[in-house]
Protein backbone atom coordinates (compact mmCIF):
# COMPACT_ATOMS: atom_id res chain seq x y z
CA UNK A 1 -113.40 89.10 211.31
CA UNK A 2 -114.01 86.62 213.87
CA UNK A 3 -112.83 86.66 217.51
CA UNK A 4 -113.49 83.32 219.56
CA UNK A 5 -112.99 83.70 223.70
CA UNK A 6 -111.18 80.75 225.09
CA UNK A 7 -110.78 80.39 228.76
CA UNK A 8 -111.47 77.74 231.71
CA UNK A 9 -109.96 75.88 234.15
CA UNK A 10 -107.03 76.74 235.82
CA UNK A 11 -104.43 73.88 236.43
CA UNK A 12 -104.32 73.67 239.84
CA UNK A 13 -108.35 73.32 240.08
CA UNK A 14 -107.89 70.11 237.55
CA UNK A 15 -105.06 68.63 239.87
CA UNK A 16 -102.40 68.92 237.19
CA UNK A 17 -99.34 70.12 238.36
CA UNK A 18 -96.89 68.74 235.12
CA UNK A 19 -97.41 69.13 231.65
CA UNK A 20 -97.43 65.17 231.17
CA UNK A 21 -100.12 64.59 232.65
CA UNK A 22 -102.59 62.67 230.64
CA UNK A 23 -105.65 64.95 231.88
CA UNK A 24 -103.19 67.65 229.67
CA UNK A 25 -103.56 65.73 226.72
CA UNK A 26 -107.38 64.79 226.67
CA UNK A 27 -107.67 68.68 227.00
CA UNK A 28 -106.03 69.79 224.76
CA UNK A 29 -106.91 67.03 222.12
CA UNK A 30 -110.40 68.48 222.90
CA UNK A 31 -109.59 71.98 222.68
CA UNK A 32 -108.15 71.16 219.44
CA UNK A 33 -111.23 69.89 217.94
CA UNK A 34 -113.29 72.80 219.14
CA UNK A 35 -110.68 75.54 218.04
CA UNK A 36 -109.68 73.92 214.53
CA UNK A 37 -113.70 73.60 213.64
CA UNK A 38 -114.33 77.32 214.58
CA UNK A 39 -111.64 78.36 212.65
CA UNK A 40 -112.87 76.18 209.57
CA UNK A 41 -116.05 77.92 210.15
CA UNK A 42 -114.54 81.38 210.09
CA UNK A 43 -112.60 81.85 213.03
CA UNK A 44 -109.82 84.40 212.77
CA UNK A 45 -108.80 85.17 215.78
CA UNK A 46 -108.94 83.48 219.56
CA UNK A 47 -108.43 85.96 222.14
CA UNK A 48 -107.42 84.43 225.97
CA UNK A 49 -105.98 85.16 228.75
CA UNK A 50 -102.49 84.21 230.50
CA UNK A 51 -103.87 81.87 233.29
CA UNK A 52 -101.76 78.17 233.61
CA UNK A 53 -104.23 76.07 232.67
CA UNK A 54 -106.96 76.06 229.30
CA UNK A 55 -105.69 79.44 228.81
CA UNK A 56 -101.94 78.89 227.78
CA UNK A 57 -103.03 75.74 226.57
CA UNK A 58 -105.15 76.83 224.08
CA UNK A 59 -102.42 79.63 223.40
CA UNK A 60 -100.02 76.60 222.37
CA UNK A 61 -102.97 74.86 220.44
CA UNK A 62 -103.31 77.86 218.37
CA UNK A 63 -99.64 78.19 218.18
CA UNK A 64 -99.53 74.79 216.64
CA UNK A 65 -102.41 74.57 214.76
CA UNK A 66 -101.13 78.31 212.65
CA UNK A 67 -98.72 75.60 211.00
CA UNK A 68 -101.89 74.37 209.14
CA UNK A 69 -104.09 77.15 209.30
CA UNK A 70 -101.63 80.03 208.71
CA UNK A 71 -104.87 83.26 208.56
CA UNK A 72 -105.43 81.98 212.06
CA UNK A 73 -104.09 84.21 214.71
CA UNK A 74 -104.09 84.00 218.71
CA UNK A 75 -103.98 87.21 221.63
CA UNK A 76 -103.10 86.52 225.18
CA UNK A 77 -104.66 89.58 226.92
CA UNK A 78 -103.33 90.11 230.53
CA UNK A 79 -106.30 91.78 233.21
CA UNK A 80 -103.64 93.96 234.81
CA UNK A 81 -99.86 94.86 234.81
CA UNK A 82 -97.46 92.91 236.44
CA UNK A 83 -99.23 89.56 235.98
CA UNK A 84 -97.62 86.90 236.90
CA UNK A 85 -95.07 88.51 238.92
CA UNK A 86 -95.40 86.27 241.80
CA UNK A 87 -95.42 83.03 240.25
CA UNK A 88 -91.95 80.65 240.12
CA UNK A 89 -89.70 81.27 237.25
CA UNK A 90 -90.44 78.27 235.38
CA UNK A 91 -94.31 79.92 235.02
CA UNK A 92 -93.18 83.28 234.82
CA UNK A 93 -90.74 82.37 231.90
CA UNK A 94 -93.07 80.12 230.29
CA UNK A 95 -95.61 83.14 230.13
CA UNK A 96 -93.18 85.15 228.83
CA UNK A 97 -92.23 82.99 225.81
CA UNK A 98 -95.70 82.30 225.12
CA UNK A 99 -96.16 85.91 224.91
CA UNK A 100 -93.30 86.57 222.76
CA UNK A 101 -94.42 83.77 220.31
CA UNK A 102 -98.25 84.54 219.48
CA UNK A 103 -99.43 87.85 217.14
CA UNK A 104 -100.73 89.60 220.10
CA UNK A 105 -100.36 91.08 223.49
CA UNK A 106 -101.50 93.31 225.56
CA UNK A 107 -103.28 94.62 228.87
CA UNK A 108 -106.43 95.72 230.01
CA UNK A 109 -105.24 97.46 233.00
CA UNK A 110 -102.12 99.84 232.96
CA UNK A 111 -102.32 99.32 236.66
CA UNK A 112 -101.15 96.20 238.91
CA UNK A 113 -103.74 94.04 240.90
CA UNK A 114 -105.32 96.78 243.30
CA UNK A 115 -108.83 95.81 242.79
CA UNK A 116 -111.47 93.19 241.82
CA UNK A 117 -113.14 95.69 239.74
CA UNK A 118 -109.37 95.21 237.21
CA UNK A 119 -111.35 92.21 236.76
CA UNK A 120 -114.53 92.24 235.91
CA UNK A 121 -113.11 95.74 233.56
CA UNK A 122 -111.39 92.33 232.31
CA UNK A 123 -114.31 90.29 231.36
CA UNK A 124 -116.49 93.23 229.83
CA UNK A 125 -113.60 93.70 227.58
CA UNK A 126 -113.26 90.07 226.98
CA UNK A 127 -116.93 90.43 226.07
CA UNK A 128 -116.98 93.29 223.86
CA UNK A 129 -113.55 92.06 221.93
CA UNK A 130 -114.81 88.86 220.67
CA UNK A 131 -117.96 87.36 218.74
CA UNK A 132 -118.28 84.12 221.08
CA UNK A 133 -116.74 82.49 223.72
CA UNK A 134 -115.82 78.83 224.42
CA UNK A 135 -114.98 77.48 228.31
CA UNK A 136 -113.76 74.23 228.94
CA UNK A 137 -115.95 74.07 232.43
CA UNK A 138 -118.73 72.51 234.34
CA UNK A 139 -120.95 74.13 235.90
CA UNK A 140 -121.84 71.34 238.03
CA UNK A 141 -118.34 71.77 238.96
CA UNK A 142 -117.43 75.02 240.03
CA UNK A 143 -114.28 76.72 239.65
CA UNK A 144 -112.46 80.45 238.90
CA UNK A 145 -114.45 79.82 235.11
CA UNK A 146 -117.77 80.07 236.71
CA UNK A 147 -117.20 83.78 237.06
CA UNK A 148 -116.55 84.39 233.24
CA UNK A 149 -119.10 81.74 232.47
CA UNK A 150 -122.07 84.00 233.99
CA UNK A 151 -120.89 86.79 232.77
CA UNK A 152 -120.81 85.90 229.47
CA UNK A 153 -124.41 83.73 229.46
CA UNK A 154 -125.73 86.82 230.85
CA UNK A 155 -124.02 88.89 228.11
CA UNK A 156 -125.48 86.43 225.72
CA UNK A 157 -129.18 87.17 227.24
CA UNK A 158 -128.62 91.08 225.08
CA UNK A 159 -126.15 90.75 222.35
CA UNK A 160 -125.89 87.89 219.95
CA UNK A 161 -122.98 86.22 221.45
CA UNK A 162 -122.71 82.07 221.97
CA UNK A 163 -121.61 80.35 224.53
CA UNK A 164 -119.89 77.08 224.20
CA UNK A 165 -118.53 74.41 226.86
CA UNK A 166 -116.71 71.75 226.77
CA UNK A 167 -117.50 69.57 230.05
CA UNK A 168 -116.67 66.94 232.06
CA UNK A 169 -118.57 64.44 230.20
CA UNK A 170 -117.41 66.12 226.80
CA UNK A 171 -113.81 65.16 228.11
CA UNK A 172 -114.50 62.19 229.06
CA UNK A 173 -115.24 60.91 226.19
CA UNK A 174 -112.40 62.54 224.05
CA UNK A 175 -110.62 60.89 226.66
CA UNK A 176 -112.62 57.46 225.79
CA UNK A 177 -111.14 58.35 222.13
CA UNK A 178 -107.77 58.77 222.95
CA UNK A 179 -107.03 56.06 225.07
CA UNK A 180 -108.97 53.54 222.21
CA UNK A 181 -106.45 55.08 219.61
CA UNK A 182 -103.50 54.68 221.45
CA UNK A 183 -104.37 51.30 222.82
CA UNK A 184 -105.22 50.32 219.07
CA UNK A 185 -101.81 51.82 217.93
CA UNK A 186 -100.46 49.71 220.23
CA UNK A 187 -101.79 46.71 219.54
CA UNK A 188 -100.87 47.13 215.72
CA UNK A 189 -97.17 47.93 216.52
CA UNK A 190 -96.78 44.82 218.43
């Protein structure tokens, strides 16, 4: 078995505040790419987290992709009890239905928020649960992922453990991609 760690951005630190937004698709097409060749290569599981952002994105990637690569399976682990409680409904209930729809749940903390320690206890078990991890982040611009991102190069330093990013300039040109493709699509449908 094979666990990949997906995590990253949060939305708000990418400016995207709808699920429209084209920055949305260019990460996820990306995200896509990475996940579907790690599962080709023996991928069984990816394991994230509930954040709005890379993390319930990638949730829905794996989501979709299980249509064509049924073995595959995704976890959303939560750092502490009552996450999410303070967030609007529509984020709340969209947590909660991704939750309901992938093959695992869980969380690392029986307790709600009382402590940063709930997450770091978070990371180490994010660590010790999977065989590599994959961020979309970087580090020349910082962000909440930075945190996980040390942790896990430094992680990597004593345990065989990789540590892939997708970055800015890895975006950009999926984003190069997608907007050639579409603008070609276009141009043959008129």
């Amino acid at each position: 078995m094979s666990r990949l760690w997906v995590s990253g951005y949060r939305s708000y630190e990418l400016s995207v505040f709808k699920d429209k937004d084209p920055k949305v698709t260019v990460i996820k097409k990306a995200l896509t790419q990475a996940i579907r060749q790690r599962a080709e290569d023996g991928v069984d599981w990816v394991i994230t987290g509930p954040q709005l952002g890379v993390e319930q994105w990638a949730s829905e990637i794996v989501l979709d992709l299980k249509k064509t690569l049924p073995t595959l399976k995704i976890a959303i682990m939560l750092p502490f009890s009552q996450f999410g409680d303070q967030w609007n409904d529509d984020n709340k209930n969209t947590l909660q239905q991704l939750i309901s729809s992938v093959d695992f749940s869980d969380q690392v903390s029986d307790q709600s928020y009382h402590s940063p320690q709930q997450l770091k206890n978070y990371q180490n078990f994010m660590l010790t649960h999977t065989d590599e991890a994959l961020f979309v982040y970087d580090p020349e611009n910082e962000g909440k992922p930075e945190y996980e991102f040390k942790a896990a190069k430094s992680y990597a330093q004593e345990h065989p453990y990789p540590v892939n990013l997708i970055d800015f300039d890895q975006l950009q040109e999926t984003a190069n991609e997608y907007f050639e493709q579409e603008n070609q699509r276009k141009y043959e449908d008129s």
